[in-house]
N, C-alpha and C. Protein backbone atom coordinates (compact mmCIF):
# COMPACT_ATOMS: atom_id res chain seq x y z
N UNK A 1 0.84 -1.18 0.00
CA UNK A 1 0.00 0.00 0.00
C UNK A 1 0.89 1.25 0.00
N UNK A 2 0.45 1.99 -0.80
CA UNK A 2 1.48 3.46 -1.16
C UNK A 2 1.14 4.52 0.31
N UNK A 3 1.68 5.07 0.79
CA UNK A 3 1.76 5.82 1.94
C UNK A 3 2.88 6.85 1.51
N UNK A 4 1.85 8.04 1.79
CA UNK A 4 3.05 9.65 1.85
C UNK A 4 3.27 10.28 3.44
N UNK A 5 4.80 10.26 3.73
CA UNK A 5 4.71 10.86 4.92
C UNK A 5 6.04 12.54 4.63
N UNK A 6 5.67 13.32 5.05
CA UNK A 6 6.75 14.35 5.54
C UNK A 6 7.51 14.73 6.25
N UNK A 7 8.62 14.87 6.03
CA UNK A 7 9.64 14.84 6.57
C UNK A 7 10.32 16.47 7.11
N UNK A 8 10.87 16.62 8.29
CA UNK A 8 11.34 17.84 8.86
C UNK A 8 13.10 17.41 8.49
N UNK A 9 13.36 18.11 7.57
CA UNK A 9 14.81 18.31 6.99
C UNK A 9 15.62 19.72 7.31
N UNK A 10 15.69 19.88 8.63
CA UNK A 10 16.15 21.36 8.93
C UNK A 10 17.66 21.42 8.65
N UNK A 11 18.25 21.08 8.18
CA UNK A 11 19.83 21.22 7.69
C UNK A 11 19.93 21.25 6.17
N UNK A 12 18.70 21.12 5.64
CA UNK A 12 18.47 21.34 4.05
C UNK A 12 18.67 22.17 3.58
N UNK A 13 19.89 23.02 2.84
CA UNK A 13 20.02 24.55 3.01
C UNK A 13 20.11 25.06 1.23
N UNK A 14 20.58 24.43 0.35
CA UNK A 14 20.85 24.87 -0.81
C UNK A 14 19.66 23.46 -2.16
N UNK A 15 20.29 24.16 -3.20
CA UNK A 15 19.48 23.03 -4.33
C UNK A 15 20.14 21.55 -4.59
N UNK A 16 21.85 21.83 -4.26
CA UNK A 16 22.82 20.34 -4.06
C UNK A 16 22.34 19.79 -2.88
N UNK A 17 21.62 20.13 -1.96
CA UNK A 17 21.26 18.91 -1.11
C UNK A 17 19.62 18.59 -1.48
N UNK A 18 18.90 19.51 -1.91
CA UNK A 18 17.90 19.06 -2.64
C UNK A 18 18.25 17.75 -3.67
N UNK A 19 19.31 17.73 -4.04
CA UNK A 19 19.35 17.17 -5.12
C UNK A 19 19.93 15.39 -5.06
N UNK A 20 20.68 15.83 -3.18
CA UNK A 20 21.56 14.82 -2.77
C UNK A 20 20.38 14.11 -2.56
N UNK A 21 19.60 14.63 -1.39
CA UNK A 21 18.53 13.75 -1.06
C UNK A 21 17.10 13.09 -2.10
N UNK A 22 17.15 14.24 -3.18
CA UNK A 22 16.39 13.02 -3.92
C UNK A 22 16.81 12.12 -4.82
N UNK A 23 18.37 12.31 -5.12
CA UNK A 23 19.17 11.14 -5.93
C UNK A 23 19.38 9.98 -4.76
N UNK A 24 19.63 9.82 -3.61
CA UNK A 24 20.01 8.97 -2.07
C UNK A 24 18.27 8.07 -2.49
N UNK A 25 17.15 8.95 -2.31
CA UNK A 25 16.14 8.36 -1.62
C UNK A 25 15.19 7.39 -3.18
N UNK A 26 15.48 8.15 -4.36
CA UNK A 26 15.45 7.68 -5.52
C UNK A 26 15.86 5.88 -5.90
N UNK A 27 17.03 5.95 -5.25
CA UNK A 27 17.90 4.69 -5.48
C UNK A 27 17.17 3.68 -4.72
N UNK A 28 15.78 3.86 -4.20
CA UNK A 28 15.52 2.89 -3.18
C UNK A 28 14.05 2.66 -4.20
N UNK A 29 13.61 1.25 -5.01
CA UNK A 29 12.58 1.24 -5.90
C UNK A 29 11.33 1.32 -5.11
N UNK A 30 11.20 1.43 -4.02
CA UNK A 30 10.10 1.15 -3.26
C UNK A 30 9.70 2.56 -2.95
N UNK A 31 10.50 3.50 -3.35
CA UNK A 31 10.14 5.13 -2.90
C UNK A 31 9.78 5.44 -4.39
N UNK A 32 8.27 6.22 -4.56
CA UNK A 32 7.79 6.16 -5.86
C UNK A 32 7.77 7.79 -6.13
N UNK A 33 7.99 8.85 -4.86
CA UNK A 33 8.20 9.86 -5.55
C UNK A 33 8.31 10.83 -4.04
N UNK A 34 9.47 11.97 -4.75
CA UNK A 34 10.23 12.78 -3.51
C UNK A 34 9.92 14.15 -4.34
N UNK A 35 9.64 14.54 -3.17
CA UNK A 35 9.41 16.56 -3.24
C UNK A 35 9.68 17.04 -2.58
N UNK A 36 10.99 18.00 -2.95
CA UNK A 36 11.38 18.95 -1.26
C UNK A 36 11.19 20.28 -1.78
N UNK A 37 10.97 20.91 -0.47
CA UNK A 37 10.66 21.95 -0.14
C UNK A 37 11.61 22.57 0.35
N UNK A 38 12.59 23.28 -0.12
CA UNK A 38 13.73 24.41 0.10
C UNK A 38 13.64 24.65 1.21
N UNK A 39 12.17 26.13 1.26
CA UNK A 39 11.44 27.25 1.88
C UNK A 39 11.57 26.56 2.94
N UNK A 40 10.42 25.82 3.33
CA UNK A 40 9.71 25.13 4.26
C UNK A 40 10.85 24.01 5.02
N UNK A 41 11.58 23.48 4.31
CA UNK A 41 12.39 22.36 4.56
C UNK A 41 11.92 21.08 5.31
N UNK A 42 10.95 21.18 4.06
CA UNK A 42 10.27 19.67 4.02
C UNK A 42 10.62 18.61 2.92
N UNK A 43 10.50 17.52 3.17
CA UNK A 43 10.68 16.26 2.26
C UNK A 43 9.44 15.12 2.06
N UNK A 44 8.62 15.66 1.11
CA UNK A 44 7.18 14.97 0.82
C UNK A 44 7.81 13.71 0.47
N UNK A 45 8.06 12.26 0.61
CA UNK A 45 8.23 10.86 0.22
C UNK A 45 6.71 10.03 0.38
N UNK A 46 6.57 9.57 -1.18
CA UNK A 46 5.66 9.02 -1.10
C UNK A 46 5.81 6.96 -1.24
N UNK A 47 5.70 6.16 -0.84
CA UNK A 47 6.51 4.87 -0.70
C UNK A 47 5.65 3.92 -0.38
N UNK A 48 6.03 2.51 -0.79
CA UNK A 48 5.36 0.91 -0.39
C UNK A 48 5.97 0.81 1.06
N UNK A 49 4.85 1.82 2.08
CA UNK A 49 4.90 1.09 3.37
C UNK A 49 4.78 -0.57 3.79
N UNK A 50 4.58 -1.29 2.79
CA UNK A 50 4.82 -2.94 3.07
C UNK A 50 6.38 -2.99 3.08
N UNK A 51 7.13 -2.47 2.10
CA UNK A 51 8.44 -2.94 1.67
C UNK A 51 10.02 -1.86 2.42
N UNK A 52 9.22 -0.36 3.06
CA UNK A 52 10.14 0.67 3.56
C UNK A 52 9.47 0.99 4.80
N UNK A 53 9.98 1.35 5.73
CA UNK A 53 9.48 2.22 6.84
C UNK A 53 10.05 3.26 6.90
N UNK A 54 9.68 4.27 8.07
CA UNK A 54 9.76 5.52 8.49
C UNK A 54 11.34 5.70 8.91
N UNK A 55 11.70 4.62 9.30
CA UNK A 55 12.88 5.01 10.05
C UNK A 55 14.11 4.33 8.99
N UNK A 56 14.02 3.69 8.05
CA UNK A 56 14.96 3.69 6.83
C UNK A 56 15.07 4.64 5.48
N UNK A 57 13.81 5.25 6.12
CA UNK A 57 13.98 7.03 5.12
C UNK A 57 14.67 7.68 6.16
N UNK A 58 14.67 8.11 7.28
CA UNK A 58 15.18 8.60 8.23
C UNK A 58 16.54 8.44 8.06
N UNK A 59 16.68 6.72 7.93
CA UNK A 59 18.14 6.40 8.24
C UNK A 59 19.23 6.58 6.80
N UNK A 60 18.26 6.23 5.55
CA UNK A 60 19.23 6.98 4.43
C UNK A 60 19.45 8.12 4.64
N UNK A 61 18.38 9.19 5.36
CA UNK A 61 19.09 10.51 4.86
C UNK A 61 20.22 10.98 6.12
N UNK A 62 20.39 10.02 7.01
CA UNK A 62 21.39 10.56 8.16
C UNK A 62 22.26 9.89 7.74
N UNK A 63 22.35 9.00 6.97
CA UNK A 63 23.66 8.53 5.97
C UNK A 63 24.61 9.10 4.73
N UNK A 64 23.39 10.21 5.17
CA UNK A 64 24.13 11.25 3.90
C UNK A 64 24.66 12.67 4.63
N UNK A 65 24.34 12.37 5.83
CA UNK A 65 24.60 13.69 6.47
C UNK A 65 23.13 15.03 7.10
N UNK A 66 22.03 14.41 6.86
CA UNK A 66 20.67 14.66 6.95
C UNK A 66 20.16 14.96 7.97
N UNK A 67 19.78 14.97 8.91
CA UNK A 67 18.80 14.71 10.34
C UNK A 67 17.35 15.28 9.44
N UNK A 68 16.68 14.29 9.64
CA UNK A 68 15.45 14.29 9.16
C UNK A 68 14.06 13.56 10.90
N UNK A 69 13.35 14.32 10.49
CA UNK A 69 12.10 13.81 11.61
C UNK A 69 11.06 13.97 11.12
N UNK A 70 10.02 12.98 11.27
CA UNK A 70 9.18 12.89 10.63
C UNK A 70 7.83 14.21 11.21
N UNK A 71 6.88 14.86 10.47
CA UNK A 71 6.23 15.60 10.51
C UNK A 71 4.95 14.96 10.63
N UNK A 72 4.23 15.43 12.08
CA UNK A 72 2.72 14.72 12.95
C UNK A 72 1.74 15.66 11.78
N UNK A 73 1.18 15.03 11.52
CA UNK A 73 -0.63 15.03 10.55
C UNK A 73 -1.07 16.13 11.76
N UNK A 74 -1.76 17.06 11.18
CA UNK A 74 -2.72 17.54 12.29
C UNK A 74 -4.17 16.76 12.69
């Protein structure tokens, strides 16, 4: 089942890490589509919650140098 969650990317500062993190999160076939947000410094990932969880998006992007936390639904 496809599931979109957002991500709090506060060290996201230029368009090369825009670019790091959606080439990093890309490479994973189970992530079907990434949108960041500069401004905001958010990371929309949309993904086969059967096959990825929350905390191996988390954990690619602190593998790249990232701190990412996930963003509560109102």
């Amino acid at each position: 089942m496809t599931k979109e969650d957002v991500f709090k990317v506060e060290d996201m500062a230029c368009n090369a890490c825009v670019n790091t993190i959606t080439k990093t999160l890309s490479n994973n076939e189970n992530i079907s589509n990434i949108s960041c947000n500069l401004e905001s410094k958010d990371v929309s990932v949309t993904y086969d919650e059967e096959k990825v969880d929350v905390e191996e998006i988390i954990s690619a992007l602190d593998n790249i140098g990232f701190s990412a936390t996930i963003k509560k639904k109102p």
